[in-house]
Protein backbone atom coordinates (compact mmCIF):
# COMPACT_ATOMS: atom_id res chain seq x y z
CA UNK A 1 31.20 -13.21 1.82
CA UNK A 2 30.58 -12.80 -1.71
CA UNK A 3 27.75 -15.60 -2.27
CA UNK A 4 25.92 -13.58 0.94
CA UNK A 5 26.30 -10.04 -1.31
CA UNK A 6 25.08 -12.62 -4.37
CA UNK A 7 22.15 -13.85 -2.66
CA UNK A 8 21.01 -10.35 -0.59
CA UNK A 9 21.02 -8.68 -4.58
CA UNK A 10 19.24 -11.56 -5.28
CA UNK A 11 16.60 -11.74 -2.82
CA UNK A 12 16.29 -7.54 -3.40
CA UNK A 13 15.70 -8.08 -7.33
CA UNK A 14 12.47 -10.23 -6.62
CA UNK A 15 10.83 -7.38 -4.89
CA UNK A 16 8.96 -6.08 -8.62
CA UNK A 17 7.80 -9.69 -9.15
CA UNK A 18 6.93 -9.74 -5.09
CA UNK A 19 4.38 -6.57 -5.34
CA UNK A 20 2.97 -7.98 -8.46
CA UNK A 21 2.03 -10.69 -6.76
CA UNK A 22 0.85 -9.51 -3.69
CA UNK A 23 -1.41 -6.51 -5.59
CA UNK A 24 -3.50 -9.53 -7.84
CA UNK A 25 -4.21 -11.01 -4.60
CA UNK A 26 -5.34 -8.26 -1.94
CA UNK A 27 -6.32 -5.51 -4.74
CA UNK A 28 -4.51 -2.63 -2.37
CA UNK A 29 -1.17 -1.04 -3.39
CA UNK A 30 -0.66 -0.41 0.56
CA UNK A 31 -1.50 -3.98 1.36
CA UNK A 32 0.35 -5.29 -0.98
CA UNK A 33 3.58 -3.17 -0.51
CA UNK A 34 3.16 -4.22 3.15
CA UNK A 35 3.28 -7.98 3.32
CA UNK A 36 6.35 -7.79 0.36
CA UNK A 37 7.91 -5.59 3.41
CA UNK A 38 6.92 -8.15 5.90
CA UNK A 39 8.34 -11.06 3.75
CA UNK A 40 11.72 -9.38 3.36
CA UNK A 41 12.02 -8.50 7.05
CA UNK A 42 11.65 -12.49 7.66
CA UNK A 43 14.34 -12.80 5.25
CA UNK A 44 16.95 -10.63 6.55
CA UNK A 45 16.00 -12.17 10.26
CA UNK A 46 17.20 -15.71 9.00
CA UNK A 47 20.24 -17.07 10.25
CA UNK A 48 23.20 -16.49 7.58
CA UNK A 49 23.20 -20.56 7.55
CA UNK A 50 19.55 -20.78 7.24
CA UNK A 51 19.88 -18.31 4.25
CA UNK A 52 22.44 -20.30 2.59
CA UNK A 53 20.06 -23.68 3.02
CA UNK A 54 17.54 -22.23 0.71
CA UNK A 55 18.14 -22.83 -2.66
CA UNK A 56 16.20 -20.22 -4.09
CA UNK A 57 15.49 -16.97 -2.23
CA UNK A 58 13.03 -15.69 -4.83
CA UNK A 59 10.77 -19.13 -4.79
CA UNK A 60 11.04 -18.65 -0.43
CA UNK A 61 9.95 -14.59 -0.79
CA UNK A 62 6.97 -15.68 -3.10
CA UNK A 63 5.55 -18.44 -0.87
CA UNK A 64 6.22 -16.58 2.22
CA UNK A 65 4.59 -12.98 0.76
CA UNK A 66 1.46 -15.03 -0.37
CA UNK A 67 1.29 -16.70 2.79
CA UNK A 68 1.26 -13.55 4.88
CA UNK A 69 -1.14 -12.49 1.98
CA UNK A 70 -3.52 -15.37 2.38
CA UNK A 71 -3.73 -14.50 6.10
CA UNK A 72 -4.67 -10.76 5.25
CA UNK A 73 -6.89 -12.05 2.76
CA UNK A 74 -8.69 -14.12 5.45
CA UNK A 75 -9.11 -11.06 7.99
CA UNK A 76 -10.30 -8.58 5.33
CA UNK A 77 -13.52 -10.43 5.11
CA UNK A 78 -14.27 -9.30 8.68
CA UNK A 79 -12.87 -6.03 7.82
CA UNK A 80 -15.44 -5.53 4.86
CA UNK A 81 -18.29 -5.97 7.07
CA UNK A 82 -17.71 -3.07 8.63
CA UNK A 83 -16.66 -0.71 5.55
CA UNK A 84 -18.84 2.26 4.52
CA UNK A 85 -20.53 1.29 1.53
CA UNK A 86 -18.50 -0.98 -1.78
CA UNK A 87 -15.13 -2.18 -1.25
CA UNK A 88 -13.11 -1.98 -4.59
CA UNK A 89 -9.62 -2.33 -5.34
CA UNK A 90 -7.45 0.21 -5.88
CA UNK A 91 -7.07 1.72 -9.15
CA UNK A 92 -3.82 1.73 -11.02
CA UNK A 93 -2.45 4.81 -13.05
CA UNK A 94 -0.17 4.41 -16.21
CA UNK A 95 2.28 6.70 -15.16
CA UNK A 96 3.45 7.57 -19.04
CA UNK A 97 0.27 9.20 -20.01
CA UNK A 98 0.69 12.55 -17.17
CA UNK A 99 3.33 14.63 -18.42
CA UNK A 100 5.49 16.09 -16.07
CA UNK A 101 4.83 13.37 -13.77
CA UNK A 102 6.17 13.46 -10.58
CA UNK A 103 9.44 14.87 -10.60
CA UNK A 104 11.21 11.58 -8.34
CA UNK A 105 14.53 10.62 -8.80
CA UNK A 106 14.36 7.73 -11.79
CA UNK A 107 17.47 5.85 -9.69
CA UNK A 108 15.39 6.24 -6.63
CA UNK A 109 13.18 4.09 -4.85
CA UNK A 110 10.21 3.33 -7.19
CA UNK A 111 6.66 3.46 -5.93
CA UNK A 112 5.01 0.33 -5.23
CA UNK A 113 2.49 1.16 -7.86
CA UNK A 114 4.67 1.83 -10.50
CA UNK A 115 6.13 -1.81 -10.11
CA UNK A 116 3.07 -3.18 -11.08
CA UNK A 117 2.39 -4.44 -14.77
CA UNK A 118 -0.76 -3.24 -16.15
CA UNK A 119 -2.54 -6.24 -17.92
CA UNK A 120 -5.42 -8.11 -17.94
CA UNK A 121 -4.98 -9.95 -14.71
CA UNK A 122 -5.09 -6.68 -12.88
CA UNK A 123 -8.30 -5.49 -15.33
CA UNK A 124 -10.95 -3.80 -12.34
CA UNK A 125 -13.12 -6.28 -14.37
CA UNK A 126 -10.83 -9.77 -13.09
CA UNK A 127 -10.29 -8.02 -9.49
CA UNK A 128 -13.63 -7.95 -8.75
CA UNK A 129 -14.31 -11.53 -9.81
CA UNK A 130 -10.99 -12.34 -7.96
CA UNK A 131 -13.04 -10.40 -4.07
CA UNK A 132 -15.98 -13.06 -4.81
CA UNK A 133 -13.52 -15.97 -4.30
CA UNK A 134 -12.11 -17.46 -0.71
CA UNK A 135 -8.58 -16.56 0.00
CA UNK A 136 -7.02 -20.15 -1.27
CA UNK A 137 -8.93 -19.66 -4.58
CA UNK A 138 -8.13 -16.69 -5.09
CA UNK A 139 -4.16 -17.87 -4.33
CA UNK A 140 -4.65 -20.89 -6.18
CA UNK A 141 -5.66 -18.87 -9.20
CA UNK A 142 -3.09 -16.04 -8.95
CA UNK A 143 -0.47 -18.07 -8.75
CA UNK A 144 -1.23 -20.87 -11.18
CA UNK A 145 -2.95 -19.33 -14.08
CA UNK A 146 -1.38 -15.73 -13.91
CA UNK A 147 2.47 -16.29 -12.51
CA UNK A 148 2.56 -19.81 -13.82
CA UNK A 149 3.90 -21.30 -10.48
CA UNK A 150 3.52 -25.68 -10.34
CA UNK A 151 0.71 -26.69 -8.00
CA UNK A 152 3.65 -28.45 -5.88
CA UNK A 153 4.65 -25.43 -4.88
CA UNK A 154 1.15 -23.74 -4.29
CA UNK A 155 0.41 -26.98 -2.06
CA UNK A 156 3.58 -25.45 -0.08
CA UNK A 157 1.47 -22.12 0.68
CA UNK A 158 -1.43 -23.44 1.32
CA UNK A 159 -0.79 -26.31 3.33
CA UNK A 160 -2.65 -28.53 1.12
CA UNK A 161 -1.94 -31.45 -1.23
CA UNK A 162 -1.42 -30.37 -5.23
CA UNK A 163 -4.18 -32.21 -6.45
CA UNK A 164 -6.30 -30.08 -3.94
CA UNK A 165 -4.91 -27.07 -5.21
CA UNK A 166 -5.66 -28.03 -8.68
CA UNK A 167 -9.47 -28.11 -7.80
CA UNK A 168 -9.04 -25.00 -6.09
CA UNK A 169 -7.49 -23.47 -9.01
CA UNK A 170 -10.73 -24.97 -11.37
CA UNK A 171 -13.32 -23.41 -8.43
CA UNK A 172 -12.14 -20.29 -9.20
CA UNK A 173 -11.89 -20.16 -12.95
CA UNK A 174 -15.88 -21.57 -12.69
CA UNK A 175 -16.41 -18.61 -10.72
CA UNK A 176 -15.06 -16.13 -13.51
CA UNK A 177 -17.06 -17.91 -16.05
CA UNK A 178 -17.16 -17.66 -19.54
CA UNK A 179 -16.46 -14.33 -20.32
CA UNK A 180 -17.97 -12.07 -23.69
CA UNK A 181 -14.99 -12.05 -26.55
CA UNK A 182 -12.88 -8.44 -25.15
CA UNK A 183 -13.55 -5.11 -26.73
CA UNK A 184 -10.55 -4.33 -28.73
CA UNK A 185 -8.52 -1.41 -26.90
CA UNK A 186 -9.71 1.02 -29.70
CA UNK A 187 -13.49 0.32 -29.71
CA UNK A 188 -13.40 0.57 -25.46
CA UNK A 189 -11.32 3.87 -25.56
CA UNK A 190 -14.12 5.22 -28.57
CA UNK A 191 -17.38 3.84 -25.79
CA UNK A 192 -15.22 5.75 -22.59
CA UNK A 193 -14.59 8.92 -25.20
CA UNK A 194 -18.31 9.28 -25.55
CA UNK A 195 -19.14 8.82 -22.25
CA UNK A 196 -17.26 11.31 -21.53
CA UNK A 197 -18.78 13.73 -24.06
CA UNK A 198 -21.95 12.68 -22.98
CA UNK A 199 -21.41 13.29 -19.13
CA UNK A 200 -19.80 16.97 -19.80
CA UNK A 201 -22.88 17.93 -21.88
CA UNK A 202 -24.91 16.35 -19.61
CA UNK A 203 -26.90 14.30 -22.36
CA UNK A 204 -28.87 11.98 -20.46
CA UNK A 205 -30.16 10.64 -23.67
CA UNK A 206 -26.81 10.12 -24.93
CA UNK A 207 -25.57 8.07 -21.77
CA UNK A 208 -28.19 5.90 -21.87
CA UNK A 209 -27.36 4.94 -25.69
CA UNK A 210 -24.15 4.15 -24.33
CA UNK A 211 -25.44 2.16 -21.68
CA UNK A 212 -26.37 -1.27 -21.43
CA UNK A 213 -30.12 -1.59 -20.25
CA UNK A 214 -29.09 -3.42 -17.32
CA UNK A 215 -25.52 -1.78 -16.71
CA UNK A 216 -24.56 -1.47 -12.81
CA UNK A 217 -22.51 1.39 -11.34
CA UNK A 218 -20.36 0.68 -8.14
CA UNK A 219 -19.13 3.32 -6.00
CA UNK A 220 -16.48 3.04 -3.43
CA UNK A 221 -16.21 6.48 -0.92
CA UNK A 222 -14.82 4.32 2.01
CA UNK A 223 -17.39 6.50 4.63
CA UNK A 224 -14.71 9.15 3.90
CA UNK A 225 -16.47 11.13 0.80
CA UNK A 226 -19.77 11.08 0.02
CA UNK A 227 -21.11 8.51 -2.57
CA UNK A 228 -24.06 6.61 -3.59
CA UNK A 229 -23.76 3.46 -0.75
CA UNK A 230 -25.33 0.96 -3.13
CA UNK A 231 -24.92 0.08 -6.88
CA UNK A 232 -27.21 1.93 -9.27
CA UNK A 233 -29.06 -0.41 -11.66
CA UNK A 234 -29.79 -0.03 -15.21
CA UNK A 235 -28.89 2.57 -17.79
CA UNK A 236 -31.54 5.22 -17.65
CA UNK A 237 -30.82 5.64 -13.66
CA UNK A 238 -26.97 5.45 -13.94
CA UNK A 239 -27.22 8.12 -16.87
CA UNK A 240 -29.37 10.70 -14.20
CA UNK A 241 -27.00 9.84 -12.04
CA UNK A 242 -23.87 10.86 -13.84
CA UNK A 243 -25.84 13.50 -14.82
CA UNK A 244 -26.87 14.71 -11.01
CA UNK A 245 -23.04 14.76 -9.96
CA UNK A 246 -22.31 17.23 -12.81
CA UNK A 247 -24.75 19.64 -11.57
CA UNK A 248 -23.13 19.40 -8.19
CA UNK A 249 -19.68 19.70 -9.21
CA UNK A 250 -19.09 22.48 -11.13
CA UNK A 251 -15.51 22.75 -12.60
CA UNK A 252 -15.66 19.02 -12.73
CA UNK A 253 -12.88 18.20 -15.50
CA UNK A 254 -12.68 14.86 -16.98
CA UNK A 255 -9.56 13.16 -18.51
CA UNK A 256 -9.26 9.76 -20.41
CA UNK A 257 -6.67 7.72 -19.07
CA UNK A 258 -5.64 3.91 -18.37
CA UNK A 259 -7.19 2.82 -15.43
CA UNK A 260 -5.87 -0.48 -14.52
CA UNK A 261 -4.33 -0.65 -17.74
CA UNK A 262 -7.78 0.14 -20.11
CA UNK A 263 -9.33 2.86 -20.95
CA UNK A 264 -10.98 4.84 -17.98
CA UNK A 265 -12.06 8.20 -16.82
CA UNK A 266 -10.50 10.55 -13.91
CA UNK A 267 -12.54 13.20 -12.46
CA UNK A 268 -10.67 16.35 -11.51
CA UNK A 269 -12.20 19.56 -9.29
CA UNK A 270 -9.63 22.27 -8.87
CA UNK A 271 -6.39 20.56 -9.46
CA UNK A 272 -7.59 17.42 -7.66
CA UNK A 273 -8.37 13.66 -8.44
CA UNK A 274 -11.56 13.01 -6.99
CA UNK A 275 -12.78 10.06 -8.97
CA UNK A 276 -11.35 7.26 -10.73
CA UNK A 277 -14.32 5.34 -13.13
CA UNK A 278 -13.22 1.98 -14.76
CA UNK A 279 -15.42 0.53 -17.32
CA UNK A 280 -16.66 -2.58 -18.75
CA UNK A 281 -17.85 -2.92 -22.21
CA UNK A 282 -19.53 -5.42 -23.97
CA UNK A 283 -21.29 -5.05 -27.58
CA UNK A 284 -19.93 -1.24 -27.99
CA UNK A 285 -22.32 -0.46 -24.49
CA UNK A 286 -20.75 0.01 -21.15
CA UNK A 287 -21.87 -3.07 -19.09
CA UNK A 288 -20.19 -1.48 -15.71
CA UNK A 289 -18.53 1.27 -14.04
CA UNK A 290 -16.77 0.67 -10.90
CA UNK A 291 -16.04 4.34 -9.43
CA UNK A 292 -13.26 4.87 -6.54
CA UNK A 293 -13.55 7.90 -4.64
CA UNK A 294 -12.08 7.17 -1.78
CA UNK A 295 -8.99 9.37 -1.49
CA UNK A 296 -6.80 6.64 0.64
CA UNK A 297 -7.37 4.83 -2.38
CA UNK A 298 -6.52 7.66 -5.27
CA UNK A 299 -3.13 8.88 -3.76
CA UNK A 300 -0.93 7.19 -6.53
CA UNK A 301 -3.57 9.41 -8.75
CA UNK A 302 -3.23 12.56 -6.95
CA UNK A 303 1.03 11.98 -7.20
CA UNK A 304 0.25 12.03 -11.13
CA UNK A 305 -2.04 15.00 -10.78
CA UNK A 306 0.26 17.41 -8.60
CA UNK A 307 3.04 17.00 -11.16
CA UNK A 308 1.16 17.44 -14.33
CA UNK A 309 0.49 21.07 -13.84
């Protein structure tokens, strides 16, 4: 009875590393919590003997979640035919920079979204690289380069020989390219802080100094709010842009915090969260701005807001 309590404490401790995985490879918080819940309802529905045949419970959660993951992964194309306007992922809030943060129970249940490490590999930046590749890239990928997992076991997920996988895995890191050398965290937090100073004054000619020439702003309202339907190209129309929302949206408040774990902006009306911009910078100029304003998509951010006042 005791190696059943050993192995159910076991299989419950992988659920952090589960949602990790699961958010790098559908970009949703919902999504993700969802198949991790799926994968542990398979587990619990296993035979005690079948349990006890599996040597590891944490490697049998991870294939299964990304399995169930690659499936969602495969229907969401269809599904992103049909959405209003962008699809982006959901942004991420660092929950330490709101004070006063929601006021949950530290020994309770933690949200999904707090579970999930804020580093590079969840960058707005690599997630929207990650949408442009097909679901066993994408898997391939994820699970190689990021979580470090053998391609023997990837071939187990995707049905698929090793030495497949391994070309899947080099597909996908041709499709993110070579990359420009990172702005350091302090010279991307000093481009956002003068964007920000910039939008609030409503400088136009400041914005477009702080915009590359051929910078591209992505919104994503999900039909439920309204946006701007396609990306805005270039600097001088994303800087009239910025600048036309302001004069709509008086009372608009702006904050600089982490948005997927760099420096972003959150736009606040009246107590609520009703944009999320991240930002990519190259050469001390913002190179893009992916803005989510769909408010299915900003709960997590709307938590943090309702407890910081």
């Amino acid at each position: 009875m005791g190696s059943v309590r050993a192995r159910t404490a076991e299989a419950a401790d992988e659920r952090r590393q589960l949602v990790n995985v699961a958010y790098r490879l559908l970009g949703s918080v919902t999504d993700a919590e969802d198949a991790v819940q799926n994968a542990y309802t398979r587990w619990y529905g296993l035979p005690q003997d079948r349990q006890e045949e599996i040597l590891s419970p944490g490697a049998w959660l991870t294939t299964v979640t990304s399995r169930i993951c690659l499936d969602l992964l495969g229907s969401a194309r269809a599904r992103r035919e049909q959405y209003v306007g962008a699809w982006l992922p959901e942004p991420l809030p660092d929950r330490t920079e709101w004070n006063h943060s929601v006021g949950a129970d530290p020994t309770g249940p933690a949200d999904p979204a707090d579970q999930i490490v804020l580093d590079e590999s969840v960058a707005m930046a690599f997630l929207v690289v990650l949408e442009s590749m097909t679901p066993a890239e994408r898997v391939a990928l994820v699970l190689h380069d990021i979580f470090r997992y053998p391609f023997a076991e990837i071939a187990d997920v995707l049905g698929r020989t090793p030495a497949a996988c391994k070309q899947l895995a080099a597909s996908a890191r041709r499709r993110v390219g070579v990359a420009p050398a990172p702005v350091t965290g302090t010279g991307r937090a000093e481009v956002v802080r003068r964007v920000k100073e910039a939008w609030e004054t409503k400088d136009i000619a400041a914005l477009v100094g702080l915009l590359d020439p051929a910078a591209v702003m992505t919104a994503d309202g999900g039909g439920l709010v309204g946006t701007v339907l396609h990306p805005v190209e270039g600097g001088i129309r994303i800087a009239r842009y910025l600048v036309a929302i302001a004069d709509k949206a008086p009372g608009l408040e702006l904050l600089e915090r982490s948005v997927n774990g760099v420096p972003g902006l959150v736009a606040r009306r009246a107590g609520t969260v009703m944009t999320v911009a991240a930002f990519d910078v190259s050469d001390e100029r913002v190179t893009r701005i992916w803005a989510v304003r769909n408010p299915e998509k900003l709960r997590p951010w709307t938590q943090q807001a309702d407890g910081n006042h």
